[in-house]
C-alpha atoms as a PDB file:
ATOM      1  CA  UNK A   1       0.000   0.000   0.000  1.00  0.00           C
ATOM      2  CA  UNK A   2       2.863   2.560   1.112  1.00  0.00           C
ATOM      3  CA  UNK A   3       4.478   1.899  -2.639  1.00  0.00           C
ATOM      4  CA  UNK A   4       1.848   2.292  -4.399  1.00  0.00           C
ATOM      5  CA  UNK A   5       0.737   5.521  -2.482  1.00  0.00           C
ATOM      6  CA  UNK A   6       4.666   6.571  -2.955  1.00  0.00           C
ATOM      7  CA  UNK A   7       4.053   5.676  -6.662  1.00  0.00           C
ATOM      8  CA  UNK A   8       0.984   7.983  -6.991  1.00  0.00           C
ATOM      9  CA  UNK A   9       1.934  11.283  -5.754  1.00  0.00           C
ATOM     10  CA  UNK A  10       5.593  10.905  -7.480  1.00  0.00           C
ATOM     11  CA  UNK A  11       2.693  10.548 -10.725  1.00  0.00           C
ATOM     12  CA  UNK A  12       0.565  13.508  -9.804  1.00  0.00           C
ATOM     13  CA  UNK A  13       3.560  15.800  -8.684  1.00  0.00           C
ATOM     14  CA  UNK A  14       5.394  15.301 -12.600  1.00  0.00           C
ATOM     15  CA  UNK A  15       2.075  15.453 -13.705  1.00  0.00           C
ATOM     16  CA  UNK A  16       1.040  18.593 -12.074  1.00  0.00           C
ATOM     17  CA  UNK A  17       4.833  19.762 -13.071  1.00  0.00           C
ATOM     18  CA  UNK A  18       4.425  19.222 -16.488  1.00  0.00           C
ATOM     19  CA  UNK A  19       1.033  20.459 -17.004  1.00  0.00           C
ATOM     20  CA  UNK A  20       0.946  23.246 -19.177  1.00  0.00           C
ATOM     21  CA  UNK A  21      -0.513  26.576 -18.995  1.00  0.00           C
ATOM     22  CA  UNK A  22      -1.701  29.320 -21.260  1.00  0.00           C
ATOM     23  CA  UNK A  23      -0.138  32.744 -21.377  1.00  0.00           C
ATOM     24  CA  UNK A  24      -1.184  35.474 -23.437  1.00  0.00           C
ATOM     25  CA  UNK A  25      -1.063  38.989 -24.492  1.00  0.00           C
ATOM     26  CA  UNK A  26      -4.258  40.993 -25.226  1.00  0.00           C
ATOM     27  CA  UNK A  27      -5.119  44.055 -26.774  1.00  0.00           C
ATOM     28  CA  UNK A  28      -7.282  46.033 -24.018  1.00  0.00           C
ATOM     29  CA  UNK A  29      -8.966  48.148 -26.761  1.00  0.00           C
ATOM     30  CA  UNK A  30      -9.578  45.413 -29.040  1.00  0.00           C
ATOM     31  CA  UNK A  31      -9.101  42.597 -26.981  1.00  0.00           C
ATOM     32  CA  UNK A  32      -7.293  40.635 -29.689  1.00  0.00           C
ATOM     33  CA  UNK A  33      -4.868  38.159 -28.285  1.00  0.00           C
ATOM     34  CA  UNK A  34      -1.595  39.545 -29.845  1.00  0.00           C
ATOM     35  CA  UNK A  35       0.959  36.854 -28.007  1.00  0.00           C
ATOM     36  CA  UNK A  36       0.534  33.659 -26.474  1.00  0.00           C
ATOM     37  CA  UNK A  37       2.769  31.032 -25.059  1.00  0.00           C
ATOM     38  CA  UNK A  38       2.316  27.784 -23.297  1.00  0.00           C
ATOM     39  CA  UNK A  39       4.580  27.032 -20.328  1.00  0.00           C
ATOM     40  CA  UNK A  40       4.622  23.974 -17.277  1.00  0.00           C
ATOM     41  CA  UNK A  41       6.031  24.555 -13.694  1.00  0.00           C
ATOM     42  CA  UNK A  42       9.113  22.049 -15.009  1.00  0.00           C
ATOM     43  CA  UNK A  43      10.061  24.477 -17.943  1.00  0.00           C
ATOM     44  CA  UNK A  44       9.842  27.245 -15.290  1.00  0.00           C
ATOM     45  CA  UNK A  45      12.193  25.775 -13.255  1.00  0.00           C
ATOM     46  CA  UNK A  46      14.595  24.777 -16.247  1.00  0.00           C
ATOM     47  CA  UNK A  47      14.436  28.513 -17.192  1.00  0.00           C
ATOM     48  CA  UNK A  48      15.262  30.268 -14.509  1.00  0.00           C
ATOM     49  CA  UNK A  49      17.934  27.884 -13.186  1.00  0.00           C
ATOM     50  CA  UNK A  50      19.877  27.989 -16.486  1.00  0.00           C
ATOM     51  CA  UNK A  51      19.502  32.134 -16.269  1.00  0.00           C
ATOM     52  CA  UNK A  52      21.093  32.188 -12.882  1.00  0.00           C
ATOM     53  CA  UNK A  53      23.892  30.054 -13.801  1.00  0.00           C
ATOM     54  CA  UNK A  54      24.171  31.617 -17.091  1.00  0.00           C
ATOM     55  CA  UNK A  55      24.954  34.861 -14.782  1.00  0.00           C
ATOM     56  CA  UNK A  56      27.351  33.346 -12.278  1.00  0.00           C
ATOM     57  CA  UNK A  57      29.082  31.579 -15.435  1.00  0.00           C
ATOM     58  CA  UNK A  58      30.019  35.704 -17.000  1.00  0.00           C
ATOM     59  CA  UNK A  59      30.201  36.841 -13.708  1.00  0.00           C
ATOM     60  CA  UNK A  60      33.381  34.436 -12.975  1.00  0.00           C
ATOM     61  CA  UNK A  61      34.884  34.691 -15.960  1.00  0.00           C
ATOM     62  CA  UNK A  62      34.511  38.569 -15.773  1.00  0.00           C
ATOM     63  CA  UNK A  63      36.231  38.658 -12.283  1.00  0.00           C
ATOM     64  CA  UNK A  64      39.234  36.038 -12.949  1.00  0.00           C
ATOM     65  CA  UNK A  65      40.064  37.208 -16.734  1.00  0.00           C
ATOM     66  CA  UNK A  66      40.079  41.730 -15.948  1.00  0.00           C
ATOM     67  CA  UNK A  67      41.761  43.079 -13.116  1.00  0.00           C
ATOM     68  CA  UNK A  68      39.188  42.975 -10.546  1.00  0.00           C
ATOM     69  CA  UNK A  69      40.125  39.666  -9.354  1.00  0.00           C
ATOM     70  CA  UNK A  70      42.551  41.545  -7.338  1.00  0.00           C
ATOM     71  CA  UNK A  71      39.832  43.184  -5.289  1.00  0.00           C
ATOM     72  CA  UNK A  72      39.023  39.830  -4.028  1.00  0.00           C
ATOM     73  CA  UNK A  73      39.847  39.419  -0.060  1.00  0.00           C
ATOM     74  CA  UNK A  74      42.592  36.955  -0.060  1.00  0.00           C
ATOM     75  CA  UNK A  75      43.566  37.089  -3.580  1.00  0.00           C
ATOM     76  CA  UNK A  76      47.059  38.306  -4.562  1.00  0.00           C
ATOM     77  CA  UNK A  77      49.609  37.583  -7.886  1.00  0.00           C
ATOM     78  CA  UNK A  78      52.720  36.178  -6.980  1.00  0.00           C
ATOM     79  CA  UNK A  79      54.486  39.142  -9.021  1.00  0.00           C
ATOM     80  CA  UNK A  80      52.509  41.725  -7.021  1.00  0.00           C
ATOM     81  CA  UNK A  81      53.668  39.989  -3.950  1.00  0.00           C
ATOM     82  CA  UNK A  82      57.712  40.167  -4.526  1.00  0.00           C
ATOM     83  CA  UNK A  83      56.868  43.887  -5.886  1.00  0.00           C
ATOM     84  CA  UNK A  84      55.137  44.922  -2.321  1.00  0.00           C
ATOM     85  CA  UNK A  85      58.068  43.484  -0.705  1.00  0.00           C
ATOM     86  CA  UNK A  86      60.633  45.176  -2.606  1.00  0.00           C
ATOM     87  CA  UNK A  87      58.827  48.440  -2.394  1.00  0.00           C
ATOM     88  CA  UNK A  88      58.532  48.083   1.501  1.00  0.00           C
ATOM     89  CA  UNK A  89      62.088  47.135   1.782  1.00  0.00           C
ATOM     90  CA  UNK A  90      62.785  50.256  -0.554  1.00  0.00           C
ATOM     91  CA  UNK A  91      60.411  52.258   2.166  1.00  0.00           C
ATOM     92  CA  UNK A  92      63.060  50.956   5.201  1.00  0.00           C
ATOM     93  CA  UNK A  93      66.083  51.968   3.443  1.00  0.00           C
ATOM     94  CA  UNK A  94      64.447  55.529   2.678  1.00  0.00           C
ATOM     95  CA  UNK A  95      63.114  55.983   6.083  1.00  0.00           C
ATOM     96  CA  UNK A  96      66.320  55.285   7.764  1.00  0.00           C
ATOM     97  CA  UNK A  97      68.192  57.409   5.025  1.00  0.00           C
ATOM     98  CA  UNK A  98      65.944  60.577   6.363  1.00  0.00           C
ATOM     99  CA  UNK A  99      66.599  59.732   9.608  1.00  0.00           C
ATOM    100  CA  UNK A 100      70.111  60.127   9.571  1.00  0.00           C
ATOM    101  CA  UNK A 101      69.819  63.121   7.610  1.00  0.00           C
ATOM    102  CA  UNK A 102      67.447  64.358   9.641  1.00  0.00           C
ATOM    103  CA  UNK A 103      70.160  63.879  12.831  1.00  0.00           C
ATOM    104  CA  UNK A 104      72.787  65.402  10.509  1.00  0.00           C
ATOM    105  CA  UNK A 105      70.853  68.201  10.155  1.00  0.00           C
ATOM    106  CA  UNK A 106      69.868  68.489  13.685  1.00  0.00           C
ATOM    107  CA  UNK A 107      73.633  68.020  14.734  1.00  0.00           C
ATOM    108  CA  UNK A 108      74.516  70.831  12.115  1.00  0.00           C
ATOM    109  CA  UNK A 109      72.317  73.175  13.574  1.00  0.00           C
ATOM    110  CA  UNK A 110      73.061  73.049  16.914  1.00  0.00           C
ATOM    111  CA  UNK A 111      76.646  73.041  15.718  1.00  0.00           C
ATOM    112  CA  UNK A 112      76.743  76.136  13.937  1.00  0.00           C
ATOM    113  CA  UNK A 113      73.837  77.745  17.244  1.00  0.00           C
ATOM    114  CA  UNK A 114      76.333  76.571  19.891  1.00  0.00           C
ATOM    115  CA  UNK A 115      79.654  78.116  18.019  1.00  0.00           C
ATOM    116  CA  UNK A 116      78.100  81.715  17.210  1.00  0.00           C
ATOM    117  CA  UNK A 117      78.502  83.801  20.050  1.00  0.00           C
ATOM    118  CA  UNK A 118      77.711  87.454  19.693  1.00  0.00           C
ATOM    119  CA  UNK A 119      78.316  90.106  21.906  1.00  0.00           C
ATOM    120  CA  UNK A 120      75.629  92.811  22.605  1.00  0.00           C
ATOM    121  CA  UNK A 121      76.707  93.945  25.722  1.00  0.00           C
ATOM    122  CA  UNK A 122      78.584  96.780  24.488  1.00  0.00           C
ATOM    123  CA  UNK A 123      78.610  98.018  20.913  1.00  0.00           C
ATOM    124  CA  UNK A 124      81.680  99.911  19.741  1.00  0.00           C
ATOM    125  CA  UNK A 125      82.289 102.304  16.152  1.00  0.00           C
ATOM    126  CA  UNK A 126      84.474 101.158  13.741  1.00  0.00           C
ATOM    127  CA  UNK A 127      87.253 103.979  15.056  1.00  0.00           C
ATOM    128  CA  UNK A 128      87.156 102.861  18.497  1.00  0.00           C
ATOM    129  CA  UNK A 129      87.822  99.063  17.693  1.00  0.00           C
ATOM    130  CA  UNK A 130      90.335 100.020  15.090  1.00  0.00           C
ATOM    131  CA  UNK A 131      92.286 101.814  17.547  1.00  0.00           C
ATOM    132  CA  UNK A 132      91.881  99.892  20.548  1.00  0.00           C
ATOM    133  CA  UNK A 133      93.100  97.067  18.669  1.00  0.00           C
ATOM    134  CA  UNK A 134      95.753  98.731  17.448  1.00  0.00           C
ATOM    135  CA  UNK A 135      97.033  99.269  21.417  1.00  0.00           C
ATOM    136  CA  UNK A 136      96.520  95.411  22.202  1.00  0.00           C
ATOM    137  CA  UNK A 137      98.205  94.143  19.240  1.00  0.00           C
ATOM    138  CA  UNK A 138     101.397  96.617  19.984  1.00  0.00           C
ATOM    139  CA  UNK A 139     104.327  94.126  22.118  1.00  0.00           C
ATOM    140  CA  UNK A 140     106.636  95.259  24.734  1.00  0.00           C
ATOM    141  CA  UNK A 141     110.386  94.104  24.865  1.00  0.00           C
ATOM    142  CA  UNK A 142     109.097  91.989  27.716  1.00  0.00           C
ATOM    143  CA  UNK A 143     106.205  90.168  25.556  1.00  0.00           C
ATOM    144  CA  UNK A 144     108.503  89.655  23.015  1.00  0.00           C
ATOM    145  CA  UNK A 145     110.803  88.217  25.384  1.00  0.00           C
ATOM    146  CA  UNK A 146     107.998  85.751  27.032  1.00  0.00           C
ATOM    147  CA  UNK A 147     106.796  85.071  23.717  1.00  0.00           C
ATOM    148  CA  UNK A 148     110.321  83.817  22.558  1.00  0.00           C
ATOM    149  CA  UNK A 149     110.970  81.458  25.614  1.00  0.00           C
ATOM    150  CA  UNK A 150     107.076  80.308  25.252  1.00  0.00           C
ATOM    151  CA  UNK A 151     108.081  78.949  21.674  1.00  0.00           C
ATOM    152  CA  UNK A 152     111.124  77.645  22.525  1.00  0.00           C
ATOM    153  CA  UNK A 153     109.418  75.559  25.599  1.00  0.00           C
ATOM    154  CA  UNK A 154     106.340  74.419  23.878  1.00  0.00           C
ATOM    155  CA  UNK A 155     108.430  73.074  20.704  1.00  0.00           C
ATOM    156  CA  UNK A 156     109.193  69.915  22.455  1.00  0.00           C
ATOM    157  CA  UNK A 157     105.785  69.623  23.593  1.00  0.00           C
ATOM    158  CA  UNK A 158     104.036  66.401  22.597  1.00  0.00           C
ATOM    159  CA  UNK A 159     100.690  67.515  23.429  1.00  0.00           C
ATOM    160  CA  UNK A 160      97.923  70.029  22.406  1.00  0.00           C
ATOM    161  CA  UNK A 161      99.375  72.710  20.357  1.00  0.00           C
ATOM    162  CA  UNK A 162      98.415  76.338  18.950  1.00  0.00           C
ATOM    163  CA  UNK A 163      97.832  75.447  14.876  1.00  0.00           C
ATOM    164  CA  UNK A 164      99.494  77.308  12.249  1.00  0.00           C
ATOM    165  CA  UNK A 165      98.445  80.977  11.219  1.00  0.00           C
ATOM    166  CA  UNK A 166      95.645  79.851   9.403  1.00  0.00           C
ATOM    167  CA  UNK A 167      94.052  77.859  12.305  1.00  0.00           C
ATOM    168  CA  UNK A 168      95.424  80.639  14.891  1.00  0.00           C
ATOM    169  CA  UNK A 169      91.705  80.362  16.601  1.00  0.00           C
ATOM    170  CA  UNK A 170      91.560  76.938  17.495  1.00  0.00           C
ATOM    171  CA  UNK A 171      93.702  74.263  19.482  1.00  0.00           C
ATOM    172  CA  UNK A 172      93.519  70.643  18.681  1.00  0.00           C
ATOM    173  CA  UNK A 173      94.381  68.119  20.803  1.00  0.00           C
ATOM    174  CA  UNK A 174      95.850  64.627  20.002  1.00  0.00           C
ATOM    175  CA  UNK A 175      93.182  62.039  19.307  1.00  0.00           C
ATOM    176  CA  UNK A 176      95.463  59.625  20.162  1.00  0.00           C
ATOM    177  CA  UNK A 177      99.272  58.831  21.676  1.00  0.00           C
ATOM    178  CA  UNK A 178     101.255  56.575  19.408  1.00  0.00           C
ATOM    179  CA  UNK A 179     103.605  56.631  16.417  1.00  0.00           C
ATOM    180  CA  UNK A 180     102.923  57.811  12.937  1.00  0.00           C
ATOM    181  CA  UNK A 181     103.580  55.138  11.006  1.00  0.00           C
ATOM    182  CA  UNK A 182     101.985  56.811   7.592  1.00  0.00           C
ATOM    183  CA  UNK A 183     101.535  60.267   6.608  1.00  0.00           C
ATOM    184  CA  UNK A 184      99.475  62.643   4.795  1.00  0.00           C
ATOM    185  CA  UNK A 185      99.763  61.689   1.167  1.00  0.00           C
ATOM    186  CA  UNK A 186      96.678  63.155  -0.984  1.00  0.00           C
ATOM    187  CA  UNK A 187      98.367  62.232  -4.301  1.00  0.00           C
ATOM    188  CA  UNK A 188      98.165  58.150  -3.110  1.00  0.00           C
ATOM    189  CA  UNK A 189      94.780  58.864  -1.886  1.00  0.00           C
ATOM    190  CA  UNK A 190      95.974  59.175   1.829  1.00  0.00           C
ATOM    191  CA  UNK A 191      93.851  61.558   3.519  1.00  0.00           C
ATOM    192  CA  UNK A 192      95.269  61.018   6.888  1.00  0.00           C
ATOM    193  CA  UNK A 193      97.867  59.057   8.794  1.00  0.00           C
ATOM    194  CA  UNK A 194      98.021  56.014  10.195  1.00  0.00           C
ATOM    195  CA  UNK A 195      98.993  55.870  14.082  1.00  0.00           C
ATOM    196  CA  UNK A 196     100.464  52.674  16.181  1.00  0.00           C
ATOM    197  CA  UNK A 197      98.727  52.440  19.189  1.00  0.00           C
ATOM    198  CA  UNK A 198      98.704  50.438  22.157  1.00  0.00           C
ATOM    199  CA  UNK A 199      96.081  47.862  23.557  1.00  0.00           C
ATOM    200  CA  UNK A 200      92.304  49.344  24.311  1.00  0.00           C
ATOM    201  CA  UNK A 201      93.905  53.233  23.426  1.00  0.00           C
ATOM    202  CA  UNK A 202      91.286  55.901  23.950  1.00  0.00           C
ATOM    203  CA  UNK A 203      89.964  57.923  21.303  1.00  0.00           C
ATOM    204  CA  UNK A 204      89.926  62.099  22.228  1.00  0.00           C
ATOM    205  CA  UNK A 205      87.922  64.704  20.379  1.00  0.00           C
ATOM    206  CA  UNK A 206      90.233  67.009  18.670  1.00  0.00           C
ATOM    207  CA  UNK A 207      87.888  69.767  19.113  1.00  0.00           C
ATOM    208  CA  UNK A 208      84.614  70.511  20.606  1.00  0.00           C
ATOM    209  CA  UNK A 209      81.176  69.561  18.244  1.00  0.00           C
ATOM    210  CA  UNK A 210      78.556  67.037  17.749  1.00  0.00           C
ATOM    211  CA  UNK A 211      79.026  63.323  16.080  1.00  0.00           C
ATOM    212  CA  UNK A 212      76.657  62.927  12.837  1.00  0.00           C
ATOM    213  CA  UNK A 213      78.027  59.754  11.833  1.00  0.00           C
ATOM    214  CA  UNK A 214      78.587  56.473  13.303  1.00  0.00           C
ATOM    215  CA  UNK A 215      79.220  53.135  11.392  1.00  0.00           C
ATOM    216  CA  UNK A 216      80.878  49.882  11.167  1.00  0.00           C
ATOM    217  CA  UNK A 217      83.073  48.313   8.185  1.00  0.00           C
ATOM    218  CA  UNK A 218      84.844  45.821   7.313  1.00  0.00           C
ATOM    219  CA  UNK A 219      87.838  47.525   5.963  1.00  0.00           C
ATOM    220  CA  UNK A 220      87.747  50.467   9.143  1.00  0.00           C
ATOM    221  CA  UNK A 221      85.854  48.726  11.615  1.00  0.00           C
ATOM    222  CA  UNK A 222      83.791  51.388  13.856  1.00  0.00           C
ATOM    223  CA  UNK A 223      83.831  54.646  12.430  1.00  0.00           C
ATOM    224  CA  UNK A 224      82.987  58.051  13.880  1.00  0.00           C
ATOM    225  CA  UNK A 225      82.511  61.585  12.259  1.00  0.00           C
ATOM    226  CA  UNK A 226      82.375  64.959  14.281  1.00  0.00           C
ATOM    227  CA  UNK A 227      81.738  68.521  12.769  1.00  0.00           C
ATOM    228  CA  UNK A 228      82.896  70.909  14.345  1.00  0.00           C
ATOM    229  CA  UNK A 229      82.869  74.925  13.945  1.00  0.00           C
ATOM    230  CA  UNK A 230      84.406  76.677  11.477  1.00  0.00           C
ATOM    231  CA  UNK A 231      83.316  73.854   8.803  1.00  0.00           C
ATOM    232  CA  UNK A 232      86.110  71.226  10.636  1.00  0.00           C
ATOM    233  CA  UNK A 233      85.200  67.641  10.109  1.00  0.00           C
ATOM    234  CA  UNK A 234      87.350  65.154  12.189  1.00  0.00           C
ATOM    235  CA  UNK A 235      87.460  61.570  10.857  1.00  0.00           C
ATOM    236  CA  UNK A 236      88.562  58.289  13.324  1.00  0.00           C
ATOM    237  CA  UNK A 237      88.787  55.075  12.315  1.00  0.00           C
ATOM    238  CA  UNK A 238      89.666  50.740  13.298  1.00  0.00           C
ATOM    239  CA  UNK A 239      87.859  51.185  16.556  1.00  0.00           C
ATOM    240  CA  UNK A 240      87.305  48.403  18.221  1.00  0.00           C
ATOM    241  CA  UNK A 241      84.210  50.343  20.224  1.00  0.00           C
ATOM    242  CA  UNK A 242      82.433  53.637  20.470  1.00  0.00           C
ATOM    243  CA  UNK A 243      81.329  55.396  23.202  1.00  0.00           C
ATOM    244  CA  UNK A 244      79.050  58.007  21.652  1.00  0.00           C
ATOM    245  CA  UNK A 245      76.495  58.581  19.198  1.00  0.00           C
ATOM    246  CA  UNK A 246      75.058  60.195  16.623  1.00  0.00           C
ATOM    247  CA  UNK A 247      73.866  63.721  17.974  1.00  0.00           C
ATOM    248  CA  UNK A 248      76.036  63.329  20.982  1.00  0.00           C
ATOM    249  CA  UNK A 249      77.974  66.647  21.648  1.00  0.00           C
ATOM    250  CA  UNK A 250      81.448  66.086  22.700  1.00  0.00           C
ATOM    251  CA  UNK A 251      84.181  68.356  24.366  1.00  0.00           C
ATOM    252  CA  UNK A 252      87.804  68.985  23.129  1.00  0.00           C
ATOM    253  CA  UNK A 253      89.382  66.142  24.255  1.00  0.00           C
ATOM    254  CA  UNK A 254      86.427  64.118  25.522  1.00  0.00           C
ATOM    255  CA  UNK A 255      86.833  60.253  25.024  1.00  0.00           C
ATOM    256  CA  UNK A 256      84.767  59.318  21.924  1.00  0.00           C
ATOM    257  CA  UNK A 257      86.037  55.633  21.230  1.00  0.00           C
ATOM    258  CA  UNK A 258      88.633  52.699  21.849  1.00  0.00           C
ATOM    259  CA  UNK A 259      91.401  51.855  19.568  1.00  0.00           C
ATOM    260  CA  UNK A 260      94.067  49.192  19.226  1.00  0.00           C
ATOM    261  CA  UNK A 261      93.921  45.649  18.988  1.00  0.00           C
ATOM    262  CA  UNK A 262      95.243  42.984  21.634  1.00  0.00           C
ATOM    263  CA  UNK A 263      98.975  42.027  21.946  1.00  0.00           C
ATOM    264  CA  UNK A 264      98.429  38.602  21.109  1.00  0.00           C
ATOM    265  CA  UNK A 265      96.396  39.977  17.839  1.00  0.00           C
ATOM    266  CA  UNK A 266      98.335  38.849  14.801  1.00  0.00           C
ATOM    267  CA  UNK A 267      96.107  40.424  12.418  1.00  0.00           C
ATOM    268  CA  UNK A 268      98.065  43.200  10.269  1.00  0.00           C
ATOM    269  CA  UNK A 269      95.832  46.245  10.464  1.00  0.00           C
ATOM    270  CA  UNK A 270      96.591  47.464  13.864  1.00  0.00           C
ATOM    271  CA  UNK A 271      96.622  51.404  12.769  1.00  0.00           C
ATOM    272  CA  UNK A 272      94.482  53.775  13.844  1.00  0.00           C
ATOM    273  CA  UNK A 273      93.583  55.976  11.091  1.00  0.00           C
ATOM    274  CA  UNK A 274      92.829  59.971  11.440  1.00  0.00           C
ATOM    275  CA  UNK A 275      91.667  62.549   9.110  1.00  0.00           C
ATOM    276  CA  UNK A 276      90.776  66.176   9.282  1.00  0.00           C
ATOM    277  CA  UNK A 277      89.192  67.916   6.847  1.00  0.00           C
ATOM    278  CA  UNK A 278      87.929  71.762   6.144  1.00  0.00           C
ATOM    279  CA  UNK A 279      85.157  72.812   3.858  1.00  0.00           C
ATOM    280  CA  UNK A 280      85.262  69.578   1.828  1.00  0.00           C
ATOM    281  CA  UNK A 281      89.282  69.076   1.350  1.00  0.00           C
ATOM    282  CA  UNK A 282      91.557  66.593   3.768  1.00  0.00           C
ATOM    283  CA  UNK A 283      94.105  68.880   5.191  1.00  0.00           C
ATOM    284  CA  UNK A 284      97.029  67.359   6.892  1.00  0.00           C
ATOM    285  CA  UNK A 285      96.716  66.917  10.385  1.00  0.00           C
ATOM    286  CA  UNK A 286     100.471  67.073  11.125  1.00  0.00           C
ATOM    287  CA  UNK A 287      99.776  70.876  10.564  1.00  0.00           C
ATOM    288  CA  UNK A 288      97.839  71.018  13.645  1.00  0.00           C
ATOM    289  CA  UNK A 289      98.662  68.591  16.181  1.00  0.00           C
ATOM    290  CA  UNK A 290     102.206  67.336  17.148  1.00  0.00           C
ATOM    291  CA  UNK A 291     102.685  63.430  16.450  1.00  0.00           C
ATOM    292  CA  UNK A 292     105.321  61.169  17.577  1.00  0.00           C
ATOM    293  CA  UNK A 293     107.314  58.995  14.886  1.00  0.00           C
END
């Protein structure tokens, strides 16, 4: 009994599904029938499922063949991928290049604020400072005396000395005690001279300013770069450590790194190398500071 009751609505459902029905278009003036068709539920259904997956068929092939299938969530080319992470790697190195500009710049203008010192406490005419410099610059027998024996003391001297004419204003002091074992040679490319120190030697400032570069290479080890006024750049290099940093501001003879390598080091660059340089050209530091040799 259950079959055959399965067996008749299974019949009257396709039946029902594939009865067809009448429909029509009709004039409402004239009512003449000007369009007729005959549809079943079952052609229905066939219709509008092959429309809606008609549909999603362009819609896919829309997406994955133009460019929008990169709008998808989750979706992403290979090539894209490597090109985002070269372009964020590109980003780093940029943003750490304006940093330390941004810290030269910094250290530059503090640099040049800190060594400009102008006096407004008293303002004099050009007559008056012309002739009262005229009285200070004039030397007694006895000044020329002191002067001579002051000369003839401070030749011997080995450390911080007056510089020539030309750097009359400033006194360097030795970054380092040793022996010059390689001097200034511009036309071989030597900028600076090569000094033999001892084990764990400390660095000195040669002058008072502010460090805007610090760095580490193979060939020189640590590396450290101060400006200082007047457009004076002071170069030291194979450190073994620092002990400041970019933006630091140093004193004239402040400790600024460690230099020299152990005794027991066999390794064959054991100099510690110094440069100066003024307004873009090395000058020879031998000019300025008395070295042993």
């Amino acid at each position: 009994m259950k079959k055959k009751r399965i067996k008749h609505i299974l019949s009257d459902f396709l039946q029902r599904m594939r009865f067809k029905y009448r429909v029509s278009i009709t004039n409402e003036n004239t009512l003449d029938e000007t369009w007729y068709t005959r549809l079943s539920r079952f052609s229905v259904l066939i219709f509008v499922t092959a429309f809606f997956l008609t549909t999603f068929i362009l819609l896919t092939l829309i997406i994955f063949i133009t460019p929008l299938r990169f709008y998808l969530p989750g979706y992403q080319d290979s090539g894209n991928r490597i090109a985002m992470i070269q372009q964020t790697m590109r980003l780093d190195s940029i943003e750490k290049e304006v940093q330390l500009r941004d810290a030269y710049l910094v250290a530059l203008k503090e640099n040049m604020t800190e060594s400009t010192h102008i006096d407004t406490t008293r303002a004099l005419d050009s007559v008056q400072l012309k002739e009262r410099a005229t009285k200070i610059m004039e030397k007694t027998k006895r000044e020329e005396e002191f002067v001579r024996k002051y000369e003839e003391t401070e030749k011997y001297n080995l450390g911080a000395v007056t510089p020539s004419t030309n750097e009359k204003m400033y006194v360097f002091f030795r970054p380092v005690s040793g022996v010059v074992a390689s001097t200034f040679n511009p036309k071989d490319e030597e900028y600076g001279i090569k000094i033999i120190t001892s084990p764990h030697e400390t660095v000195k400032s040669v002058l008072e300013g502010r460090v805007i570069c610090t760095e580490y290479t193979f060939e020189n080890e640590w590396v450290i770069l101060i400006l200082h006024g007047n457009d004076y750049i002071s170069i030291y290099k194979n450190n073994t450590r620092l002990l400041k940093h970019i933006g630091d501001y140093v004193k004239a003879g402040e400790s600024i790194a460690i230099t020299g390598t152990e005794e027991n080091d066999k390794s064959s660059n054991k100099f510690f190398y110094f440069e100066i340089w003024k307004k873009g050209n090395p000058i020879n530091p031998q000019d300025v500071i008395t070295f042993r040799f």
